[in-house]
C-alpha atoms as a PDB file:
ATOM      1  CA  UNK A   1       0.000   0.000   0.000  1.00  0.00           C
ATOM      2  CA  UNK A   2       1.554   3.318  -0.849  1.00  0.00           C
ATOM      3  CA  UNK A   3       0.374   6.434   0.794  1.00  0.00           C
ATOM      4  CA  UNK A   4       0.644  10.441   0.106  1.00  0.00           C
ATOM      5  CA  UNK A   5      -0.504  13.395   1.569  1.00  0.00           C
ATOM      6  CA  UNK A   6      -0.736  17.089   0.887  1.00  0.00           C
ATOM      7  CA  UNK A   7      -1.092  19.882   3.070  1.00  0.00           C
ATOM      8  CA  UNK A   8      -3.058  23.247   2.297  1.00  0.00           C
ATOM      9  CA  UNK A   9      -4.074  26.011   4.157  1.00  0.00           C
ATOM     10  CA  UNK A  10      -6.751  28.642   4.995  1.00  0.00           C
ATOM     11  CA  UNK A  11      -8.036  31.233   7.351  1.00  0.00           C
ATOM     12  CA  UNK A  12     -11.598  31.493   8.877  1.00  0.00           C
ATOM     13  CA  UNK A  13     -13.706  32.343  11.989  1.00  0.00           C
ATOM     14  CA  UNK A  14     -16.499  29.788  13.549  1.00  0.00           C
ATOM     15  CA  UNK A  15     -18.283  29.769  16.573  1.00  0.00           C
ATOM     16  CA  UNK A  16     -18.882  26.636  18.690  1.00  0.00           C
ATOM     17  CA  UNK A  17     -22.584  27.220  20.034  1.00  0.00           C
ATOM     18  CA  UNK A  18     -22.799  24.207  21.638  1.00  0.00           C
ATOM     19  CA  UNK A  19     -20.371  24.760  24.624  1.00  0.00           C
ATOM     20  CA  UNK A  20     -21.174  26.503  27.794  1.00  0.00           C
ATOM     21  CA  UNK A  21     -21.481  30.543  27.384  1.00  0.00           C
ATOM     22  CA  UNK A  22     -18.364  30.802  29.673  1.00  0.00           C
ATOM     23  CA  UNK A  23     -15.887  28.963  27.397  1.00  0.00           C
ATOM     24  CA  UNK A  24     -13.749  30.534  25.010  1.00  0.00           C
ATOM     25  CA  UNK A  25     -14.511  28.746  21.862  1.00  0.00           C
ATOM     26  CA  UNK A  26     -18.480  29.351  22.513  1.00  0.00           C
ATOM     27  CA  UNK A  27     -17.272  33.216  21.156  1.00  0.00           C
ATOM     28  CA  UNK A  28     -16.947  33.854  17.512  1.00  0.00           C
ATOM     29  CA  UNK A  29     -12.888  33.272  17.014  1.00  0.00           C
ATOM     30  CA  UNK A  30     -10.639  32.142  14.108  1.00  0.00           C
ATOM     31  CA  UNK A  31      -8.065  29.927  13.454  1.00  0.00           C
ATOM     32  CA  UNK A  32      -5.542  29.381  10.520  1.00  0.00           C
ATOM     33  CA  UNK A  33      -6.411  25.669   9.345  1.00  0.00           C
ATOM     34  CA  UNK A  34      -4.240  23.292   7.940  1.00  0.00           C
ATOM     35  CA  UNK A  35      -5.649  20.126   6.097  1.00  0.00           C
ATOM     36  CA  UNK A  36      -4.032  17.355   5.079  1.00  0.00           C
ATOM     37  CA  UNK A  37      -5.817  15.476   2.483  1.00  0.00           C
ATOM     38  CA  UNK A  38      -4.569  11.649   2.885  1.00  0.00           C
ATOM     39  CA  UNK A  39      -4.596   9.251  -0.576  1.00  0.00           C
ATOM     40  CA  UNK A  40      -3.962   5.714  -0.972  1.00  0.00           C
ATOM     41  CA  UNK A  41      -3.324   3.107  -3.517  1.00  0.00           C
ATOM     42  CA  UNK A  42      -2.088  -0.433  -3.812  1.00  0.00           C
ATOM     43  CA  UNK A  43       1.074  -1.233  -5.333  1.00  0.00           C
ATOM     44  CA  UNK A  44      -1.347  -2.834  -8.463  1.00  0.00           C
ATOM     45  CA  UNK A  45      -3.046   0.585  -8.241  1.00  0.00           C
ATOM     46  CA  UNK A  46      -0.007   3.052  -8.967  1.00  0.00           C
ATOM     47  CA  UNK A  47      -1.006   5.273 -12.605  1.00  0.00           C
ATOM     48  CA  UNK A  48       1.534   4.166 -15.104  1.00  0.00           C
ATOM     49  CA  UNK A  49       3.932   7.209 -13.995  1.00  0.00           C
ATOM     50  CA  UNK A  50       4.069   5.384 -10.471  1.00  0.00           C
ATOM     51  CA  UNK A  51       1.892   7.507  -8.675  1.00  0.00           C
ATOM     52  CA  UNK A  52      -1.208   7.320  -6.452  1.00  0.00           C
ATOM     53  CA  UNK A  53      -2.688  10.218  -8.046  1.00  0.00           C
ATOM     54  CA  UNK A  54      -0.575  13.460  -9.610  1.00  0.00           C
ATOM     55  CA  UNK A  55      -0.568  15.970  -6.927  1.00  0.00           C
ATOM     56  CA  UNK A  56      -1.122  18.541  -9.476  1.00  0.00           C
ATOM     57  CA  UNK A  57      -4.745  16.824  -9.925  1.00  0.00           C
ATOM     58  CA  UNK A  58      -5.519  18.096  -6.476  1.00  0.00           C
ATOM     59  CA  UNK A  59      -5.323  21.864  -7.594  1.00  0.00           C
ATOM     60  CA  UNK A  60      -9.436  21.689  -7.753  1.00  0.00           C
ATOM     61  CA  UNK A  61      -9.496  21.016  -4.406  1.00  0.00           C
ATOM     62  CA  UNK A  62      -7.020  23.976  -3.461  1.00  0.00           C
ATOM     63  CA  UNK A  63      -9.613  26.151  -5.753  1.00  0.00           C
ATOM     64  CA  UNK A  64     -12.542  24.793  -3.896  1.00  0.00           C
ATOM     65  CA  UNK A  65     -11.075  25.504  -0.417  1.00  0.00           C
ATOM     66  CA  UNK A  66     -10.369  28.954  -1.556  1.00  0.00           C
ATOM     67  CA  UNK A  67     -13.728  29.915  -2.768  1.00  0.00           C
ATOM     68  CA  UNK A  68     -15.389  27.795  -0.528  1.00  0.00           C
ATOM     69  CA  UNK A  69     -13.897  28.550   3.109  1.00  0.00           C
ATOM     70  CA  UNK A  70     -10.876  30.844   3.386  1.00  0.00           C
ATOM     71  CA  UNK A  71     -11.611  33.865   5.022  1.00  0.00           C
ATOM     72  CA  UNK A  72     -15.244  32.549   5.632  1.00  0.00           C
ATOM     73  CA  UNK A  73     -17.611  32.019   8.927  1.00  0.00           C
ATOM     74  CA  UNK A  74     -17.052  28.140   8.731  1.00  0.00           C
ATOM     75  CA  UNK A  75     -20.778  27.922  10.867  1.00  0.00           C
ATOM     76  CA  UNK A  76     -22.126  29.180   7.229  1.00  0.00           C
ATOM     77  CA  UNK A  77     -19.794  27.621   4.795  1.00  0.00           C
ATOM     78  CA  UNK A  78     -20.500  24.501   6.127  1.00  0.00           C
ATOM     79  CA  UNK A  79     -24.137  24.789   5.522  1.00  0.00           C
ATOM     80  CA  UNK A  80     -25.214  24.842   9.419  1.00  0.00           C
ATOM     81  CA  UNK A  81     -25.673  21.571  10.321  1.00  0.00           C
ATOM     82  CA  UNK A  82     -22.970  19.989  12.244  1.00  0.00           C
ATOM     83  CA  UNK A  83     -20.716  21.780  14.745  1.00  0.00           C
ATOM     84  CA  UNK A  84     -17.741  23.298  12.850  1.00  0.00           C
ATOM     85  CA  UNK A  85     -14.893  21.293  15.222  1.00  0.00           C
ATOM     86  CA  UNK A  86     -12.267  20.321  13.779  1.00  0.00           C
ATOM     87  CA  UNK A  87     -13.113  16.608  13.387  1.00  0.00           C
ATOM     88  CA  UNK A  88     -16.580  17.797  11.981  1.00  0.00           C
ATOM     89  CA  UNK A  89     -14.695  20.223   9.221  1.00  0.00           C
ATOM     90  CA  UNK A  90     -12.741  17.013   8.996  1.00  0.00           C
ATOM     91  CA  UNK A  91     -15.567  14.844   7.987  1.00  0.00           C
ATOM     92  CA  UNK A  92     -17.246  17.287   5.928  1.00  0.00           C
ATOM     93  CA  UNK A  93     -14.490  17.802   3.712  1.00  0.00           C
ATOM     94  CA  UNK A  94     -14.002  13.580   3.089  1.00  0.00           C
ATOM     95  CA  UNK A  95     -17.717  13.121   2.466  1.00  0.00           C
ATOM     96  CA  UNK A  96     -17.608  16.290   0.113  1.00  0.00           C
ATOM     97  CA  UNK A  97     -14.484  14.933  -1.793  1.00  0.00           C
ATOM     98  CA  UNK A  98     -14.627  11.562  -1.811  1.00  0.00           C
ATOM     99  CA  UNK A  99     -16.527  10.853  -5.166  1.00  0.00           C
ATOM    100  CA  UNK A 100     -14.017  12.876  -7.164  1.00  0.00           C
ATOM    101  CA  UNK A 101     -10.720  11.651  -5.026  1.00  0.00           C
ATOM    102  CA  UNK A 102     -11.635   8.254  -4.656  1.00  0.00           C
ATOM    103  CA  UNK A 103      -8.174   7.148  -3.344  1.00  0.00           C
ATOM    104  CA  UNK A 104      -8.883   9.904  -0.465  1.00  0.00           C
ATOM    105  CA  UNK A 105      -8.437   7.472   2.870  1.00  0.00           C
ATOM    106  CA  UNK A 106      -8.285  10.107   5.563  1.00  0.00           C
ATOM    107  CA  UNK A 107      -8.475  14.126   5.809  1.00  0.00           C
ATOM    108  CA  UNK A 108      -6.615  15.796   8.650  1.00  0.00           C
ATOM    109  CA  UNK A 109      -7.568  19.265   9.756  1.00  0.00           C
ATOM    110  CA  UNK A 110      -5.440  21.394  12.651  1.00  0.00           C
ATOM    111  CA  UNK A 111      -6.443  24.684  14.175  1.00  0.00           C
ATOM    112  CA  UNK A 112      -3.528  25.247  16.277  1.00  0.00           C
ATOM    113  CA  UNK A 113       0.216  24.082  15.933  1.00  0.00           C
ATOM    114  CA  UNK A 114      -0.096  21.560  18.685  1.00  0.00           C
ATOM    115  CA  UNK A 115      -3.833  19.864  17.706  1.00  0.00           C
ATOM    116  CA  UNK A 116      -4.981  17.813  14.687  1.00  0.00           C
ATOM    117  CA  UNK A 117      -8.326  15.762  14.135  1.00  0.00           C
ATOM    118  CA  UNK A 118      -8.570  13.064  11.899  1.00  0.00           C
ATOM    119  CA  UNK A 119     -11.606  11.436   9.546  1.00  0.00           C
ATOM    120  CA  UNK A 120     -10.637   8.431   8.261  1.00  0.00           C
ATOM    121  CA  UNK A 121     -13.659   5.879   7.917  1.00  0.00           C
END
């Protein structure tokens, strides 16, 4: 099994309603995200250049993440269902991409340096 990743980046606010009034993250606050988008592929799977998928085939997802959630209120961009935690965004993001990226096996999603969720079903 051969894995890759690739890392992109954006900026946006949210607001984590559900928590008690007093805690920090139940104000409107941002972060600057970093997702990891996680493929895989078996070694009978590689394209004929050797590769799980070309990275450069990911640039629709860059585009999509830009238009879609960089400098955005993530409670809105993500259609306001679901709490926008981490490991929500994190989910959201697989489900939404996993048709077009089918060798997508896990999305990673930080808000800080020192904190990561991961969705991998």
């Amino acid at each position: 099994m051969f894995t890759i990743t690739k890392e992109f980046h954006f900026s946006a606010s949210h607001v984590l309603d559900q928590l008690p009034a007093w805690h920090p993250c139940a104000r409107m606050h941002g972060h600057n995200y970093i997702v990891v988008l996680e493929l895989s592929a078996e070694d009978d799977a590689l394209t004929p250049a050797g590769f799980v998928r070309d990275y450069r085939e990911l640039d629709a997802f860059k585009k999509w993440m830009d238009d879609t959630l960089d400098h955005r209120h993530l409670n809105e961009a993500m259609g306001g269902g679901a709490s926008p935690s981490a490991e929500n965004l994190a989910k959201w993001i697989f489900d939404r991409w996993r048709d077009e990226v089918p060798e997508l096996t896990a999305v990673k999603v930080s808000e800080t340096p020192k904190t990561w969720a991961v969705y991998r079903p």
